[in-house]
PDB file of N, CA and C in Angstrom:
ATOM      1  N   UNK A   1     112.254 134.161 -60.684  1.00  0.00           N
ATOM      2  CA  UNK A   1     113.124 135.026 -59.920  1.00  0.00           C
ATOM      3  C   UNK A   1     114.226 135.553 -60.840  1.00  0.00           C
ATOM      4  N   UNK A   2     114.573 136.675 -60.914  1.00  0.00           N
ATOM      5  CA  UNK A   2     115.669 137.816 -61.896  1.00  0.00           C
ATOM      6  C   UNK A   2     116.915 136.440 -61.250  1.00  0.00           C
ATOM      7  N   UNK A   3     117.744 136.980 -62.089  1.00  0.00           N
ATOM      8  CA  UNK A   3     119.378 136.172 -61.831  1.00  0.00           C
ATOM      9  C   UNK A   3     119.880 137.148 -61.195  1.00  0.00           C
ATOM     10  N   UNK A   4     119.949 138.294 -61.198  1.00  0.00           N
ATOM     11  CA  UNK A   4     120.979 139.340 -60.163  1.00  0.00           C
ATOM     12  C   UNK A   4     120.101 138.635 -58.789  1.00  0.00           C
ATOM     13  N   UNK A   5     118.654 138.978 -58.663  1.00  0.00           N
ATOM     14  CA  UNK A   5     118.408 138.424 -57.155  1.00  0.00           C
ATOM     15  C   UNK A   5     118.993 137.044 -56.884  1.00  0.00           C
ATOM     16  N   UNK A   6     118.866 135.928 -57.527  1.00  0.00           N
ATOM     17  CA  UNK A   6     119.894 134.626 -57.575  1.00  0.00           C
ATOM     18  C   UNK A   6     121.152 134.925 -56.910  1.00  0.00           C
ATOM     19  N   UNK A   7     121.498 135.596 -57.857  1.00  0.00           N
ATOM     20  CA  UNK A   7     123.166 135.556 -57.441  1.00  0.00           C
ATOM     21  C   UNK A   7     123.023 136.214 -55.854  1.00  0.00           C
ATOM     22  N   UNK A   8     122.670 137.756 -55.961  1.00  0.00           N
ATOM     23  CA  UNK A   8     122.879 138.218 -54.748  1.00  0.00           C
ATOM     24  C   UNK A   8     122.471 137.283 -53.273  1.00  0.00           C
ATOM     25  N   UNK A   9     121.238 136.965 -53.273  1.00  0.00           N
ATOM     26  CA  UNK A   9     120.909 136.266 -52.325  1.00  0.00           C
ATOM     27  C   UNK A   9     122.065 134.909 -51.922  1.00  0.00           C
ATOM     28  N   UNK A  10     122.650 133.841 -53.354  1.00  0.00           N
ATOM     29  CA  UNK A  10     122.909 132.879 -52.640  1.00  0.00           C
ATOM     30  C   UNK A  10     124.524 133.365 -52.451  1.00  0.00           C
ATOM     31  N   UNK A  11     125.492 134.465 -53.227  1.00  0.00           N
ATOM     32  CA  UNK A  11     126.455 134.761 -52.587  1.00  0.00           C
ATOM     33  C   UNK A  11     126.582 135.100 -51.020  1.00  0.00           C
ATOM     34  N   UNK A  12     125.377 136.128 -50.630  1.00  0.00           N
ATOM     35  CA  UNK A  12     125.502 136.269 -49.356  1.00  0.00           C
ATOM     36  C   UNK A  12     125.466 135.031 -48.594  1.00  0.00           C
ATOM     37  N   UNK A  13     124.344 134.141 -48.637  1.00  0.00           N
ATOM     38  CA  UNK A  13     124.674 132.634 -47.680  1.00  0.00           C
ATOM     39  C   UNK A  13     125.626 132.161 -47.956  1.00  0.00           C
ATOM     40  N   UNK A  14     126.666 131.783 -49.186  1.00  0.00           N
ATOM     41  CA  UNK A  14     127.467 131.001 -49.175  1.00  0.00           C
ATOM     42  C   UNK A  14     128.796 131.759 -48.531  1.00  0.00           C
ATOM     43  N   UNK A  15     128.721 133.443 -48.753  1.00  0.00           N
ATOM     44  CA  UNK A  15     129.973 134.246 -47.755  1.00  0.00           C
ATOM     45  C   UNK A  15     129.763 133.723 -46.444  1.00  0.00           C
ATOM     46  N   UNK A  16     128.526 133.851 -45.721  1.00  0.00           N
ATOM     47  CA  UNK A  16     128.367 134.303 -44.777  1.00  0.00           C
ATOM     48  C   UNK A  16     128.479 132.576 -44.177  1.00  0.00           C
ATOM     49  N   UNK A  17     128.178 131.752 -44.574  1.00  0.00           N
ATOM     50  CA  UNK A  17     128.148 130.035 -44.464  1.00  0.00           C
ATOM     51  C   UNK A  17     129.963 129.892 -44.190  1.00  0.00           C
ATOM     52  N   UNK A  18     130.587 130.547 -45.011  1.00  0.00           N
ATOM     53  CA  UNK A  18     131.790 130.560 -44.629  1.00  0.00           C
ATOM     54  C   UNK A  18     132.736 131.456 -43.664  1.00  0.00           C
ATOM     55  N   UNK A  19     132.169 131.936 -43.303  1.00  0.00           N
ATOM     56  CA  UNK A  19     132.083 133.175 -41.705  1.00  0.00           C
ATOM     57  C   UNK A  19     133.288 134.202 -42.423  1.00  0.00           C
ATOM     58  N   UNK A  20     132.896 134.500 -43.979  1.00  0.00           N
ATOM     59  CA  UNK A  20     134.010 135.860 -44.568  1.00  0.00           C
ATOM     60  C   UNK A  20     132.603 136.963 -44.696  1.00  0.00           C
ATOM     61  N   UNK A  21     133.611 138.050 -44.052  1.00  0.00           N
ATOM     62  CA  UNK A  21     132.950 139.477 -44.378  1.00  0.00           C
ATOM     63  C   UNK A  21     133.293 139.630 -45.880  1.00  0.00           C
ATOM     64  N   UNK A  22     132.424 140.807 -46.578  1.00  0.00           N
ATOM     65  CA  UNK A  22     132.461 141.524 -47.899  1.00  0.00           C
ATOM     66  C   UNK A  22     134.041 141.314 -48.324  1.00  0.00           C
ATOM     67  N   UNK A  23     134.646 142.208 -47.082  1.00  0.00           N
ATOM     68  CA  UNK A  23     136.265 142.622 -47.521  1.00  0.00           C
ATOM     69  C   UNK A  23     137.311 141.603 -47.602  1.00  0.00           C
ATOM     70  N   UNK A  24     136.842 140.415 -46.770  1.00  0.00           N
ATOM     71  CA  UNK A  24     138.111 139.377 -46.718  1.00  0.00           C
ATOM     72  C   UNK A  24     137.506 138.260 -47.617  1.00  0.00           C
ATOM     73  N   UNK A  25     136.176 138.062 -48.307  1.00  0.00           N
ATOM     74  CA  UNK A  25     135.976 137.510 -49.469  1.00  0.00           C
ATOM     75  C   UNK A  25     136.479 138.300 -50.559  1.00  0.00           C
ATOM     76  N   UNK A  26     136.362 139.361 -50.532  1.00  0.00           N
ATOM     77  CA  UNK A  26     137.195 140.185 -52.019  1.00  0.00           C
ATOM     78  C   UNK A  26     138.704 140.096 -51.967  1.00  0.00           C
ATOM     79  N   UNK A  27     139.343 140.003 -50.371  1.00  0.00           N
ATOM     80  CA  UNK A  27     140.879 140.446 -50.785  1.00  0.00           C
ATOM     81  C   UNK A  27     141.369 138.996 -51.483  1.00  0.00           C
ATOM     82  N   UNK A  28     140.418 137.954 -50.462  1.00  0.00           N
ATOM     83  CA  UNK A  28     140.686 136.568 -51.186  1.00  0.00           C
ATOM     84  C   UNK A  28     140.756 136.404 -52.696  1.00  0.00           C
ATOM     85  N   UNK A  29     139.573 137.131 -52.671  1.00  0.00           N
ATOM     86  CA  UNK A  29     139.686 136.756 -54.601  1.00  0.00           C
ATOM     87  C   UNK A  29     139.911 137.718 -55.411  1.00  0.00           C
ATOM     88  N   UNK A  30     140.803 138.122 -54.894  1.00  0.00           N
ATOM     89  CA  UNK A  30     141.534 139.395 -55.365  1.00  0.00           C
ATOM     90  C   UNK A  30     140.628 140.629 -56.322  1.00  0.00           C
ATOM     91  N   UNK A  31     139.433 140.477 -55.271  1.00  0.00           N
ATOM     92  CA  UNK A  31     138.311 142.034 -56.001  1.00  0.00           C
ATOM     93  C   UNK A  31     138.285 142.686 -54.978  1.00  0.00           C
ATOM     94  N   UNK A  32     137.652 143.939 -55.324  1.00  0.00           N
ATOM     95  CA  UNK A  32     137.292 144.776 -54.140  1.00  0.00           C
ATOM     96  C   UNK A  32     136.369 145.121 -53.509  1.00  0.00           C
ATOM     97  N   UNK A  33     136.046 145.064 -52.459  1.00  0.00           N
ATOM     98  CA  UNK A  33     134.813 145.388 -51.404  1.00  0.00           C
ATOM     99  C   UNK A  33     133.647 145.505 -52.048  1.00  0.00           C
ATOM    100  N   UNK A  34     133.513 146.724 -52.648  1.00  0.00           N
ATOM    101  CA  UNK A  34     132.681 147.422 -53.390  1.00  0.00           C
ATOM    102  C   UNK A  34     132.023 146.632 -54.182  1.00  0.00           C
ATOM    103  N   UNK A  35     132.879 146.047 -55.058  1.00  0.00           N
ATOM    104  CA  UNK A  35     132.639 144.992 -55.851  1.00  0.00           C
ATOM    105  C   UNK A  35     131.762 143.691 -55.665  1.00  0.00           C
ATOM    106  N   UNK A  36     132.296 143.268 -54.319  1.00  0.00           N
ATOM    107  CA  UNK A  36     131.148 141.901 -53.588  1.00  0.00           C
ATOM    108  C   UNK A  36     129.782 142.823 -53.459  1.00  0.00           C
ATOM    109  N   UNK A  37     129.763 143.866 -52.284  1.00  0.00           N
ATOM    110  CA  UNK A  37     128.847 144.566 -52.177  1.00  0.00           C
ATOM    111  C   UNK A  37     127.583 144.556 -53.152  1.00  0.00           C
ATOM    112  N   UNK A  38     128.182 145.513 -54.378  1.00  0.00           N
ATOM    113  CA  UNK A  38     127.749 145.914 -55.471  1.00  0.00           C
ATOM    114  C   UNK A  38     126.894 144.429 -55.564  1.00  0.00           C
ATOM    115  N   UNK A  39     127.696 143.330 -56.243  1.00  0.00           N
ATOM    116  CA  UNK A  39     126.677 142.152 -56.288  1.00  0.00           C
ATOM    117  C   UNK A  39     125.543 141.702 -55.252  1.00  0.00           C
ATOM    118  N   UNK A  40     126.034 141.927 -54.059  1.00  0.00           N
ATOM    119  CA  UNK A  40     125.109 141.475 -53.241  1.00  0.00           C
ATOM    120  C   UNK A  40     123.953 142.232 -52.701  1.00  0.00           C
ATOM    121  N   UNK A  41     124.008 143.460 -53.453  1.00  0.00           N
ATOM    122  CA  UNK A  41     122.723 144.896 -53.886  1.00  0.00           C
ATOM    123  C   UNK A  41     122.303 144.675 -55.028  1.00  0.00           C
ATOM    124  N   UNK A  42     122.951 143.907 -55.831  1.00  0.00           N
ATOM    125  CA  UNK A  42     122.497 143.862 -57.052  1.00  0.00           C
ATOM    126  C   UNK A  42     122.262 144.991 -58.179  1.00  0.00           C
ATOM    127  N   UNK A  43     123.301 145.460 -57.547  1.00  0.00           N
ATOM    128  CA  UNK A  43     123.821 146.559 -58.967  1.00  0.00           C
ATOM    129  C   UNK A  43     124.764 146.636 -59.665  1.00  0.00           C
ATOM    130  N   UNK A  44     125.838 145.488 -59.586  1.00  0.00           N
ATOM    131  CA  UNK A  44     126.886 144.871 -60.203  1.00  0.00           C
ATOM    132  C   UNK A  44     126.422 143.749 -61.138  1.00  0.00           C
ATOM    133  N   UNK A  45     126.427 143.633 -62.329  1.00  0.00           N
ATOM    134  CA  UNK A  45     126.833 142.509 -62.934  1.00  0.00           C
ATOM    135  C   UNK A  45     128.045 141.530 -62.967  1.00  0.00           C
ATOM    136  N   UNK A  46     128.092 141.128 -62.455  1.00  0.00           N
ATOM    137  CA  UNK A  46     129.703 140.373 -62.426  1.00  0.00           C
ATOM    138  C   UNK A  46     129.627 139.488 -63.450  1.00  0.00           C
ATOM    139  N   UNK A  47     131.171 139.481 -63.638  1.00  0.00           N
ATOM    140  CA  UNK A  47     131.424 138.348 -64.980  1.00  0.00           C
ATOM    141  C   UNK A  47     131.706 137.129 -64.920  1.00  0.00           C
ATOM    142  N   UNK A  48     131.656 136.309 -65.233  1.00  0.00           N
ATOM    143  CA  UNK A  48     131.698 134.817 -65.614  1.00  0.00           C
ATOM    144  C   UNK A  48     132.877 134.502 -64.758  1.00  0.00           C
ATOM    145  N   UNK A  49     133.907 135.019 -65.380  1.00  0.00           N
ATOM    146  CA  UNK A  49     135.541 134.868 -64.379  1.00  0.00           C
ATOM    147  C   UNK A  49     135.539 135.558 -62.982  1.00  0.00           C
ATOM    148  N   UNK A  50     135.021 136.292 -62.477  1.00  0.00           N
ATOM    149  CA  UNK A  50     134.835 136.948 -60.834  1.00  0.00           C
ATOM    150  C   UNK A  50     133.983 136.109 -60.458  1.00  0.00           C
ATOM    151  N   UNK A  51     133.055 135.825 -60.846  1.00  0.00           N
ATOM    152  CA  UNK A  51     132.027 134.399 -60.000  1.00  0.00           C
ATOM    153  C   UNK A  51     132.941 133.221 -59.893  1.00  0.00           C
ATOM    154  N   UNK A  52     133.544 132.920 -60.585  1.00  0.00           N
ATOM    155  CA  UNK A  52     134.479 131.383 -60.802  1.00  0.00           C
ATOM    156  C   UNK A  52     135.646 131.935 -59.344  1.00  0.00           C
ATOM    157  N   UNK A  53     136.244 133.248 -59.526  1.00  0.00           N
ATOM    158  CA  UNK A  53     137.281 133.387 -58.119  1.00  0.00           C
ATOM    159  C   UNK A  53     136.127 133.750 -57.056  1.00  0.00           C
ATOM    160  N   UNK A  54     135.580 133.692 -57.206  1.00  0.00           N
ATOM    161  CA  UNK A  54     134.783 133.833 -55.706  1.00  0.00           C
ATOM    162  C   UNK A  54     134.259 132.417 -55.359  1.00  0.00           C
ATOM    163  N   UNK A  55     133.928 131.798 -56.274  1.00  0.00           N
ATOM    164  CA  UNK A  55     133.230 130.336 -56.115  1.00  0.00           C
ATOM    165  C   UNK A  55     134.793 129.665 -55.259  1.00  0.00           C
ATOM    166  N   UNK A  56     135.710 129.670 -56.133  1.00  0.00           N
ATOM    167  CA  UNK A  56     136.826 129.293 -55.869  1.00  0.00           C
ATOM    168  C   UNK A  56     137.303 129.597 -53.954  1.00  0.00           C
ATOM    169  N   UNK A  57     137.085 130.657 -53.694  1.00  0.00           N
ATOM    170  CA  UNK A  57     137.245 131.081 -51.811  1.00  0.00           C
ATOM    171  C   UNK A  57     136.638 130.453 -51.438  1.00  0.00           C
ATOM    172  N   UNK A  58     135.089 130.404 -51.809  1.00  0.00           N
ATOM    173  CA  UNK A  58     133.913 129.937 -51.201  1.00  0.00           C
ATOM    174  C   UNK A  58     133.970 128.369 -51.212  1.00  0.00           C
ATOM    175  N   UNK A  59     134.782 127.808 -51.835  1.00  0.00           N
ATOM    176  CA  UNK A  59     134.901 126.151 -52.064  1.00  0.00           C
ATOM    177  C   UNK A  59     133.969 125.818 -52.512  1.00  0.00           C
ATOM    178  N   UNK A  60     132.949 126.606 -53.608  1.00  0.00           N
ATOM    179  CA  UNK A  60     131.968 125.883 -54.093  1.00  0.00           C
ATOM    180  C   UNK A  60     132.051 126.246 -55.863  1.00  0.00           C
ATOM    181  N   UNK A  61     131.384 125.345 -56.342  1.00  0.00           N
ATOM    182  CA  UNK A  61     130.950 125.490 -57.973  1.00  0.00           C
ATOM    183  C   UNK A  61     130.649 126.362 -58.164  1.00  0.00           C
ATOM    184  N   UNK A  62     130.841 127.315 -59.897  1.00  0.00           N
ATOM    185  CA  UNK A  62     130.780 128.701 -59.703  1.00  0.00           C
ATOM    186  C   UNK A  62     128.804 128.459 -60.234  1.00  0.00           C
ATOM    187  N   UNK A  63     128.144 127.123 -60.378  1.00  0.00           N
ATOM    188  CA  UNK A  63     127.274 127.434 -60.998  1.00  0.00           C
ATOM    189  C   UNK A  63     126.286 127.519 -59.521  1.00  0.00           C
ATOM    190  N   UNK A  64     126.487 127.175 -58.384  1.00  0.00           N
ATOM    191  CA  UNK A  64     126.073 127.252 -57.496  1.00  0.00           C
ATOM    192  C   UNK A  64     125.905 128.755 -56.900  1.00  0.00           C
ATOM    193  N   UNK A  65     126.167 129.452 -57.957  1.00  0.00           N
ATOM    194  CA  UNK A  65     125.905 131.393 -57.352  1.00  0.00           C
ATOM    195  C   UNK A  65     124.646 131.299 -58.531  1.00  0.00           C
ATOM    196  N   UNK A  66     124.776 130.814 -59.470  1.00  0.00           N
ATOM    197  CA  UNK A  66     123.386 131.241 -60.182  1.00  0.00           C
ATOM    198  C   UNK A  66     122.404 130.274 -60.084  1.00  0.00           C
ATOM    199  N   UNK A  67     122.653 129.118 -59.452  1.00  0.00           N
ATOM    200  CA  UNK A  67     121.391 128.583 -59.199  1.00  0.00           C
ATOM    201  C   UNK A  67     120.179 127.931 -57.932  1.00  0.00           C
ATOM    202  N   UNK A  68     119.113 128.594 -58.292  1.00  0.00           N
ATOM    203  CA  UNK A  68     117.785 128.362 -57.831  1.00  0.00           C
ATOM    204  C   UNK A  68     117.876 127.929 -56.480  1.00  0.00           C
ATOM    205  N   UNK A  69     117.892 128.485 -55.067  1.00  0.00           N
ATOM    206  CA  UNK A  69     117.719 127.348 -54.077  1.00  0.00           C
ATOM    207  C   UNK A  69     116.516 127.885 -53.604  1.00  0.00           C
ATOM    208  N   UNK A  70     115.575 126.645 -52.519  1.00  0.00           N
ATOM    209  CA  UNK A  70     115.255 126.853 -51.778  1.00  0.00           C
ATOM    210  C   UNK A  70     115.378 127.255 -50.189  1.00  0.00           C
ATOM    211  N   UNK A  71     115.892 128.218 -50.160  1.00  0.00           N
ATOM    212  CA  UNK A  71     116.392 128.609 -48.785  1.00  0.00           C
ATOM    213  C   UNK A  71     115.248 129.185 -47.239  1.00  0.00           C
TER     214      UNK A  71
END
């Protein structure tokens, strides 16, 4: 499985596990809309440090956006 599909797929469960829309996970981690979006279409690359503040809202490990689940 590609790592953009990784990421995108398990950001959306872990937003959505935490009952935040696109916009109030970004204002949290101080990115913008577009920006979550973008990842969760998978036409954003995000960087090392925006996964770590998003992991950070989400209360989870930032390695837990790039890795493997069975869902």
């Amino acid at each position: 499985m590609d790592i953009l599909e990784v990421l995108s797929k398990n950001l959306r469960f872990y937003r959505k596990q935490a009952g935040l829309s696109q916009e109030a996970l970004a204002n949290a981690a101080g990115l913008h809309r577009t920006y979550i979006g973008g990842i969760e279409q998978r036409r954003v690359n995000a960087s090392a440090r925006n996964l770590q503040r998003i992991a950070s809202v989400l209360d989870i490990d930032a390695y837990q956006l790039i890795r493997p689940h069975e869902w």
